[in-house]
N, C-alpha and C. Protein backbone atom coordinates (compact mmCIF):
# COMPACT_ATOMS: atom_id res chain seq x y z
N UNK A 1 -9.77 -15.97 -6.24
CA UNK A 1 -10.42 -16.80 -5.25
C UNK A 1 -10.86 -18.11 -5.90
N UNK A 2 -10.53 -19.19 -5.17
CA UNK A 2 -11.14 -20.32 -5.69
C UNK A 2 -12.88 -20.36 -4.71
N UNK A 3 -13.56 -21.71 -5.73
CA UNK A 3 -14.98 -21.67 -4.64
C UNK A 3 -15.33 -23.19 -5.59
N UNK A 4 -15.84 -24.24 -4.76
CA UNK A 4 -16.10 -25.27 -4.42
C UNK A 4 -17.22 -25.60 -5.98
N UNK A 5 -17.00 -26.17 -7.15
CA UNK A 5 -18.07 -26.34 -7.97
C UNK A 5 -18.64 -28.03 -7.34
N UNK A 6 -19.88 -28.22 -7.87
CA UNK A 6 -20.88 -29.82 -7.40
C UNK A 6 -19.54 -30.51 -8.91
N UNK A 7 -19.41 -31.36 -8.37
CA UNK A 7 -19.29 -33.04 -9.16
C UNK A 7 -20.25 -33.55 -9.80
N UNK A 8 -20.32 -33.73 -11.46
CA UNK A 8 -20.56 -34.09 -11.97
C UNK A 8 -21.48 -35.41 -11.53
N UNK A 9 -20.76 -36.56 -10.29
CA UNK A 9 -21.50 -37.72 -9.68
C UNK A 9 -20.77 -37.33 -8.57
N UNK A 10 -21.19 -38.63 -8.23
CA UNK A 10 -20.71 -38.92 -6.73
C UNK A 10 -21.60 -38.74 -5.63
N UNK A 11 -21.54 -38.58 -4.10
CA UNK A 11 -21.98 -38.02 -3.52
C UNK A 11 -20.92 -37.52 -2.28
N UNK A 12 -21.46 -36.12 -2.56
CA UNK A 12 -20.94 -35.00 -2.10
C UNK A 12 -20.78 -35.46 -0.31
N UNK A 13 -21.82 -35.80 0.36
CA UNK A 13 -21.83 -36.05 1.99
C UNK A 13 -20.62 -37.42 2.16
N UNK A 14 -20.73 -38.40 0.87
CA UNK A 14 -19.87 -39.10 1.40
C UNK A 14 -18.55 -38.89 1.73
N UNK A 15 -18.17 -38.09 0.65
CA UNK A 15 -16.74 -37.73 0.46
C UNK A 15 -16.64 -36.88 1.45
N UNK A 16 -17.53 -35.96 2.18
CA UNK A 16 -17.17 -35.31 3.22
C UNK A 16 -16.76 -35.61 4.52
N UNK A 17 -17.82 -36.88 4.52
CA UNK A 17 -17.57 -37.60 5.42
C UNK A 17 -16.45 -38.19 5.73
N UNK A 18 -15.77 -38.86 4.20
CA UNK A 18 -14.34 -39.39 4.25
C UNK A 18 -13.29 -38.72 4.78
N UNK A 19 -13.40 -37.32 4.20
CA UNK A 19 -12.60 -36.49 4.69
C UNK A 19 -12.46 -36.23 6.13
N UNK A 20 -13.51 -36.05 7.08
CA UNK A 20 -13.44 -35.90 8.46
C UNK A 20 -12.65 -36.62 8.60
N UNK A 21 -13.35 -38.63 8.24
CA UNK A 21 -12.62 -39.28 9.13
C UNK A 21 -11.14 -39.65 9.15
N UNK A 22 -10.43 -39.16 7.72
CA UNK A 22 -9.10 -38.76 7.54
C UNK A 22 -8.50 -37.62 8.55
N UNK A 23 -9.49 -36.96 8.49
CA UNK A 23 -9.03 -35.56 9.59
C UNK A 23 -8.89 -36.14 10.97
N UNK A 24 -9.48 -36.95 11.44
CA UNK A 24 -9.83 -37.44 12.70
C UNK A 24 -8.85 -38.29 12.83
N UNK A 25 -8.72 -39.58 12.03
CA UNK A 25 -7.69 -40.48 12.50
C UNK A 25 -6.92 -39.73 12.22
N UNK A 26 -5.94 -38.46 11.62
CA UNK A 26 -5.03 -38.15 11.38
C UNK A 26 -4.97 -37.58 12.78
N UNK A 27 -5.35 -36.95 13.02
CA UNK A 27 -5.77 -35.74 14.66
C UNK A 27 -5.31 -36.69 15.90
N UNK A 28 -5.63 -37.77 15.63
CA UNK A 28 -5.24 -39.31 16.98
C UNK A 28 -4.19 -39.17 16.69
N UNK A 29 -3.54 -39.80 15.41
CA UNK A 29 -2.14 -40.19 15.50
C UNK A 29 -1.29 -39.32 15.53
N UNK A 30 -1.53 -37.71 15.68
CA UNK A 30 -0.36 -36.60 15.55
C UNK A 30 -0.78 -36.65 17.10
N UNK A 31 -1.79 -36.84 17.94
CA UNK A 31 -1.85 -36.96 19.33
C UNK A 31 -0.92 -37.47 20.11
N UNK A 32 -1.16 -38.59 19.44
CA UNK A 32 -0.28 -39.50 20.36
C UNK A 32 1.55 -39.57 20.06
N UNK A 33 1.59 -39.32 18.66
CA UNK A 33 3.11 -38.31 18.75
C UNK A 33 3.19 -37.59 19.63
N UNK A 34 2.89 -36.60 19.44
CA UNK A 34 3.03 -35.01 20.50
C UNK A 34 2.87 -35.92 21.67
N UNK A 35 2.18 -36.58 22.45
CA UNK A 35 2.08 -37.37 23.49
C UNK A 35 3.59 -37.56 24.04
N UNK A 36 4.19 -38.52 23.36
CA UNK A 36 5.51 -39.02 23.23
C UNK A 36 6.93 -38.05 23.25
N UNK A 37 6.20 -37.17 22.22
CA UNK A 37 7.52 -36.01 22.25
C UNK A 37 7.14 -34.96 23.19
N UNK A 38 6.15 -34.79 24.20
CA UNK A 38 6.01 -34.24 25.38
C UNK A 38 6.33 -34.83 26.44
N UNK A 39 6.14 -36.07 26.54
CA UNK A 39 7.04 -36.88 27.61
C UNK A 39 8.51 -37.06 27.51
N UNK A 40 8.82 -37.31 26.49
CA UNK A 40 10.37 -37.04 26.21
C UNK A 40 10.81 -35.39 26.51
N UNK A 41 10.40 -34.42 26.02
CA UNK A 41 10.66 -33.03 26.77
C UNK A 41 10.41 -32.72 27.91
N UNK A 42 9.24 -33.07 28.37
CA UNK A 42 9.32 -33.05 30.14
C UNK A 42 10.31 -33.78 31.26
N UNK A 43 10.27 -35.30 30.13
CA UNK A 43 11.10 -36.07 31.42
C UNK A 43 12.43 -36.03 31.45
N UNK A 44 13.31 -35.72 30.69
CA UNK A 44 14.38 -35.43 30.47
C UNK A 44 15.06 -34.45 31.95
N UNK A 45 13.93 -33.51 32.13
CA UNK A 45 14.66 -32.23 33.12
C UNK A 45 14.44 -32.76 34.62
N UNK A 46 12.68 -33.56 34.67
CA UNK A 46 12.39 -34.22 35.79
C UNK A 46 13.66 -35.66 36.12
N UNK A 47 14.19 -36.37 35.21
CA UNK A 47 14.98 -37.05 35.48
C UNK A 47 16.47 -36.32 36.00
N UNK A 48 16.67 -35.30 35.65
CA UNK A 48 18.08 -34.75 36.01
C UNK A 48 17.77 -34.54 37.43
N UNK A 49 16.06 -33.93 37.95
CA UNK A 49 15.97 -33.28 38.90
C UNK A 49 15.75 -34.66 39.95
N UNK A 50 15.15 -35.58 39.57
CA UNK A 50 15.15 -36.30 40.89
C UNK A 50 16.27 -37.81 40.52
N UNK A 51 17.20 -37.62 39.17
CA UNK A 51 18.13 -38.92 39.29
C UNK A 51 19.25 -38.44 39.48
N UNK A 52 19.98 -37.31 40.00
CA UNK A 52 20.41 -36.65 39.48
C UNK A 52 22.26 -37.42 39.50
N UNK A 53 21.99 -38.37 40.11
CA UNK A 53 23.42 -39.64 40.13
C UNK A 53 23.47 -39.82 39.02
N UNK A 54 22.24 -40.68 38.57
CA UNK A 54 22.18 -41.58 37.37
C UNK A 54 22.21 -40.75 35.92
N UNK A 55 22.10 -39.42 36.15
CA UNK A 55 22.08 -38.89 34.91
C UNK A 55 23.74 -38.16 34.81
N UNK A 56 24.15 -38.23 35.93
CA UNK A 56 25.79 -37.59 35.69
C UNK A 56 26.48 -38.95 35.33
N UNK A 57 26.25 -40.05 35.19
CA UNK A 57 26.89 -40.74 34.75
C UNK A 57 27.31 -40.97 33.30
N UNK A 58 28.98 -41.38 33.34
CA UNK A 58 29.57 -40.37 31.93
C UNK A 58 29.39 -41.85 30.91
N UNK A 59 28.66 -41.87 29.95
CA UNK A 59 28.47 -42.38 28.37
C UNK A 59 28.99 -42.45 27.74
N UNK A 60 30.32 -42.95 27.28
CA UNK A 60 31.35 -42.81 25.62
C UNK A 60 31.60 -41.14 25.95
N UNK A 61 32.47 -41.00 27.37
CA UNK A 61 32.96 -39.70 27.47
C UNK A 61 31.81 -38.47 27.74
N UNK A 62 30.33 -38.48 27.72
CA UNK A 62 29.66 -37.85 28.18
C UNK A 62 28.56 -38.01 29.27
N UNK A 63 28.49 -37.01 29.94
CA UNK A 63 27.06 -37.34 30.91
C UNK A 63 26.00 -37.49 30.07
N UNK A 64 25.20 -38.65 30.97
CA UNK A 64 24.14 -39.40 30.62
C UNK A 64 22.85 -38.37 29.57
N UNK A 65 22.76 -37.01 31.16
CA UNK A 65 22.24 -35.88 30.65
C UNK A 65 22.70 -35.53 29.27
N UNK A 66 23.92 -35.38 29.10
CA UNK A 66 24.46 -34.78 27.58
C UNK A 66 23.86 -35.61 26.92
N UNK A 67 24.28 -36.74 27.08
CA UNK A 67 24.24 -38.07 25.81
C UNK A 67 23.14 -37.79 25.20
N UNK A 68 21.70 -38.07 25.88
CA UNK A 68 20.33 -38.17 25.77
C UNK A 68 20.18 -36.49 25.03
N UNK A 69 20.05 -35.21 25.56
CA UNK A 69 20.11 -34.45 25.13
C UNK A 69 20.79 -33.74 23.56
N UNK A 70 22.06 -33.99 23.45
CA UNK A 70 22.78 -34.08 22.46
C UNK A 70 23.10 -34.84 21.17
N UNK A 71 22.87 -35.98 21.63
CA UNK A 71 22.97 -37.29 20.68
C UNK A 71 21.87 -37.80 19.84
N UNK A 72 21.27 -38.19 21.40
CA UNK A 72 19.76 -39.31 21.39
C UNK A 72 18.68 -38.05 21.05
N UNK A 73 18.25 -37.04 21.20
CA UNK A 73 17.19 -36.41 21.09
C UNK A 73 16.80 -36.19 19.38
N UNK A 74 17.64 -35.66 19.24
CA UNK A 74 17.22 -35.81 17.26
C UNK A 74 17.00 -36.90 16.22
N UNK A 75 18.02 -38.39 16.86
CA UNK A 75 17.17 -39.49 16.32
C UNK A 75 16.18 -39.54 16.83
N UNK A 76 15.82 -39.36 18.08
CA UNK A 76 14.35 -39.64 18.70
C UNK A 76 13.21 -38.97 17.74
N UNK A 77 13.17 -37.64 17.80
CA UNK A 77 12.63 -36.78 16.74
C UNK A 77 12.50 -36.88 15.54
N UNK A 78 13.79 -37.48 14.83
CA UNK A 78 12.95 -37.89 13.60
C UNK A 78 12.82 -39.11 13.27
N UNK A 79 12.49 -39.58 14.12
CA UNK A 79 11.89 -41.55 14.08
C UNK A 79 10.39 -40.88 14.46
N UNK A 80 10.10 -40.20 15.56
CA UNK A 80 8.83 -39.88 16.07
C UNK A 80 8.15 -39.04 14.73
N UNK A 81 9.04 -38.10 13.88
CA UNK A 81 8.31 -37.25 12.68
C UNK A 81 8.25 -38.79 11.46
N UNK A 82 9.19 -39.81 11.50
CA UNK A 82 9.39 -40.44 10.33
C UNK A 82 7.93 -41.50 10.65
N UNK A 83 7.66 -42.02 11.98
CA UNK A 83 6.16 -42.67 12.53
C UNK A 83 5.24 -42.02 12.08
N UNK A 84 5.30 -40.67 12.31
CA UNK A 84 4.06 -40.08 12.22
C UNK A 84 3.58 -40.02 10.65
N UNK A 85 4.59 -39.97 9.47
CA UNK A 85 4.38 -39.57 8.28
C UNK A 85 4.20 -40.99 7.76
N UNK A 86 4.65 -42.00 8.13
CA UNK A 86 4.61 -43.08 7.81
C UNK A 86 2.88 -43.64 8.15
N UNK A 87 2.52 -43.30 9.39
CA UNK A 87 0.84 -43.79 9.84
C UNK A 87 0.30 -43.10 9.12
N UNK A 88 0.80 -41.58 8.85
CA UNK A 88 -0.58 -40.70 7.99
C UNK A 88 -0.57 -41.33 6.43
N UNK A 89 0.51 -41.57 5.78
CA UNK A 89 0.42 -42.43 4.67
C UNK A 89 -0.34 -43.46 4.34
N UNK A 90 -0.30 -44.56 5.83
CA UNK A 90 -1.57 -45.27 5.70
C UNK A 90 -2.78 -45.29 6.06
N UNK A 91 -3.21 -44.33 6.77
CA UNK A 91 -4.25 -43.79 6.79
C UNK A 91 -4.80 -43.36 5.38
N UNK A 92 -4.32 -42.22 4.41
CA UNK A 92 -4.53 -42.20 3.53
C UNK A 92 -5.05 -42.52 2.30
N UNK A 93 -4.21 -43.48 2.21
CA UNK A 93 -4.31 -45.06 1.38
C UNK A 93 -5.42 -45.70 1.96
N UNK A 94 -6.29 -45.93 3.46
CA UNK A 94 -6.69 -46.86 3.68
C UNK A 94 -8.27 -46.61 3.39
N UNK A 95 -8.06 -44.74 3.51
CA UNK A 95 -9.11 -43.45 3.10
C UNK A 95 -9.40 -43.43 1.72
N UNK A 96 -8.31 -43.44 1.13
CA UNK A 96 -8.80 -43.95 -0.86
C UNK A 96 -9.50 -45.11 -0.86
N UNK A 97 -8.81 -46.18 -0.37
CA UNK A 97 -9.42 -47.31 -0.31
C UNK A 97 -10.63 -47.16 -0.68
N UNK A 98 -11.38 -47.01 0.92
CA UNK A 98 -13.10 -46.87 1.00
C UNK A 98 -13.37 -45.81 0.23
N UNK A 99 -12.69 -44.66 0.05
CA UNK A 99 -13.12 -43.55 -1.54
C UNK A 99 -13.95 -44.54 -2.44
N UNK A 100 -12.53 -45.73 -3.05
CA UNK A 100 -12.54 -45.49 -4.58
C UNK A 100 -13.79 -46.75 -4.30
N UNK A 101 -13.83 -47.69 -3.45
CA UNK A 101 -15.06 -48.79 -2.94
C UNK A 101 -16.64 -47.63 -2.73
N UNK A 102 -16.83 -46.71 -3.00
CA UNK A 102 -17.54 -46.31 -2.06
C UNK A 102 -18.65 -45.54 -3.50
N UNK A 103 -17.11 -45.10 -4.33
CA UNK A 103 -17.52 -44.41 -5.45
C UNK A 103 -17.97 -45.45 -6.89
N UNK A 104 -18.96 -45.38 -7.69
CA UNK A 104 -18.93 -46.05 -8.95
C UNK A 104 -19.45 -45.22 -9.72
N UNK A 105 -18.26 -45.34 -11.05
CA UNK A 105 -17.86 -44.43 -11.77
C UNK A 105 -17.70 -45.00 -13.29
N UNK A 106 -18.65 -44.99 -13.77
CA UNK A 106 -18.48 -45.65 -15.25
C UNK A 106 -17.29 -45.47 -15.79
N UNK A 107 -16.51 -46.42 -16.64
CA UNK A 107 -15.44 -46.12 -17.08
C UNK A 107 -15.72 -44.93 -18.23
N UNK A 108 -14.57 -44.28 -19.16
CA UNK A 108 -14.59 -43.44 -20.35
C UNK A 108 -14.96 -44.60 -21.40
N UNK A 109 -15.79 -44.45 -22.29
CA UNK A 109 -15.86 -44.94 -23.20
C UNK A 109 -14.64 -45.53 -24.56
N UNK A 110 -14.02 -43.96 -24.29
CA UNK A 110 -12.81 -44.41 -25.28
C UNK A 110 -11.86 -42.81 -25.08
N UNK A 111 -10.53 -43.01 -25.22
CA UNK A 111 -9.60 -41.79 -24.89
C UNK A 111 -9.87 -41.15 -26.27
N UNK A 112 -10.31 -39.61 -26.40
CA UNK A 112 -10.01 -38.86 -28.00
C UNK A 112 -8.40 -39.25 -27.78
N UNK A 113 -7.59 -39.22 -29.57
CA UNK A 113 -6.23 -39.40 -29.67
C UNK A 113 -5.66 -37.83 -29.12
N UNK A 114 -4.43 -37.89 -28.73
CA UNK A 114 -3.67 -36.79 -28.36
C UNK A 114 -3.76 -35.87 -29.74
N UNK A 115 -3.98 -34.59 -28.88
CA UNK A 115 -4.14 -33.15 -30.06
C UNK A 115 -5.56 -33.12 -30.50
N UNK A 116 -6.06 -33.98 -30.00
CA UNK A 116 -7.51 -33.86 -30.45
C UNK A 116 -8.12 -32.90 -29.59
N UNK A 117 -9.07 -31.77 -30.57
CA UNK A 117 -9.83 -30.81 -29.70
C UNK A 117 -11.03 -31.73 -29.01
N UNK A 118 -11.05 -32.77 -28.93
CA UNK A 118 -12.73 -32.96 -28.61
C UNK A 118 -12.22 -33.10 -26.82
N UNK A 119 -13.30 -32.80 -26.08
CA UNK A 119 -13.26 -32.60 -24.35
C UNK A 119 -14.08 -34.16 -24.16
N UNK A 120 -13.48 -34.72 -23.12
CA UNK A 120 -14.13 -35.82 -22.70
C UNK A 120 -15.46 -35.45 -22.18
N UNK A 121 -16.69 -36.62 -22.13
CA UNK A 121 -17.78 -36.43 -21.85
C UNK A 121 -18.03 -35.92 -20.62
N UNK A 122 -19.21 -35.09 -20.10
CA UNK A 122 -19.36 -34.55 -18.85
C UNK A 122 -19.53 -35.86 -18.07
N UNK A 123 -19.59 -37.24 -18.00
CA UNK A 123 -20.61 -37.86 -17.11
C UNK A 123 -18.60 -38.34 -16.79
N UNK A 124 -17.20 -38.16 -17.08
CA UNK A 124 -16.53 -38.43 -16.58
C UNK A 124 -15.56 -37.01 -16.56
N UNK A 125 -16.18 -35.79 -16.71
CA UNK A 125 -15.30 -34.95 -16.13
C UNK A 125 -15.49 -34.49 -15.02
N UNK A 126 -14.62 -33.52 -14.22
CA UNK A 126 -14.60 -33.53 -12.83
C UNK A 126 -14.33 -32.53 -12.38
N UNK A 127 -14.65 -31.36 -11.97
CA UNK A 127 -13.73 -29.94 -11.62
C UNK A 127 -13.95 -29.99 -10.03
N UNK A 128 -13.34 -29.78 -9.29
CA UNK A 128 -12.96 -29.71 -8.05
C UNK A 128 -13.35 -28.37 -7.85
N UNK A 129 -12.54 -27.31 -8.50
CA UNK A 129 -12.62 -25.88 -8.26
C UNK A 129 -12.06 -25.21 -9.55
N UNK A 130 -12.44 -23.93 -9.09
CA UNK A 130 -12.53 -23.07 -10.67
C UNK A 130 -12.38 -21.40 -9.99
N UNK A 131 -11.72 -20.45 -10.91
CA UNK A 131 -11.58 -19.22 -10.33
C UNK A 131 -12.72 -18.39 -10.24
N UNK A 132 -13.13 -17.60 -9.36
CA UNK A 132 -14.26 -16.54 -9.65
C UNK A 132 -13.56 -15.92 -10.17
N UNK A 133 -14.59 -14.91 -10.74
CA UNK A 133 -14.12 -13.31 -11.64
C UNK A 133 -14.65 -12.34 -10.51
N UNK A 134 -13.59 -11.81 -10.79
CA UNK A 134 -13.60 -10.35 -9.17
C UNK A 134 -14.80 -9.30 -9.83
C-alpha cells in the first residue's frame, strides 16, 4: 500500500487546490468533447430519419449515409480524441505554470559528485509516497 507522506515545504492546500482545478478544467474540456461526439452519434441516425433523400445520395460511389459512417466517422474521432489530448496538455502546462509561480523553493546548494553516498539535504528532498509495512 502506498499512503500520502507531508512535504518537506510547500503548502499542502495549495497544491490541492491546483489539482482540483486541473481536475475541473480537465472535466469541461472532456465535456464538451463527449458533447460533440454525442451529437455526431445521435445525429447521424436522426438525419437518415428525417433527410432521408439527402442522405441516399451516392459520394465517390457511396451513400452519403455510408460515406459519413464509414469513412468520415473515425477521422472525426480521432481529431475529437487528438483536441482533447492536445487541450489537456495545455491545461497542464498552464497548471505547472502557477505550480512552479506559486511554489519557492531554495535552490540545492551544490550536487554531491556521482557515487557519492552523501543524500541531499532534507530542506530539498521530497517524497511524495512511501510503502507501509503490512
Amino acid at each position: 500500500m502506498l499512503s500520502r507522506v507531508e512535504h518537506a515545504h510547500g503548502d499542502d492546500a495549495g497544491r490541492a487546490a491546483l489539482v482540483r482545478d486541473l481536475m475541473r478544467r480537465q472535466s469541461r474540456l472532456g465535456l464538451r468533447i463527449a458533447a460533440v461526439f454525442v451529437l455526431i452519434l445521435v445525429g447521424l441516425p436522426l438525419l437518415n430519419l428525417y433527410l432521408p433523400d439527402a442522405m441516399a445520395t451516392h459520394v465517390g460511389g457511396f451513400s452519403l449515409t455510408w460515406l459519413l459512417l464509414a469513412a468520415l466517422f473515425y477521422p472525426v474521432t480521432w481529431l475529437l480524441s487528438w483536441s482533447f489530448v492536445r487541450g489537456s496538455d495545455r491545461i497542464e502546462a498552464a497548471i505547472v505554470t502557477e505550480m512552479r509561480a506559486s511554489l519557492v523553493v531554495p535552490p540545492p546548494a551544490s550536487s554531491p559528485p556521482l557515487g557519492s553516498s552523501e543524500t541531499p539535504p532534507a530542506t530539498t528532498r521530497r517524497k511524495l509516497f512511501v510503502e507501509d509495512e503490512e
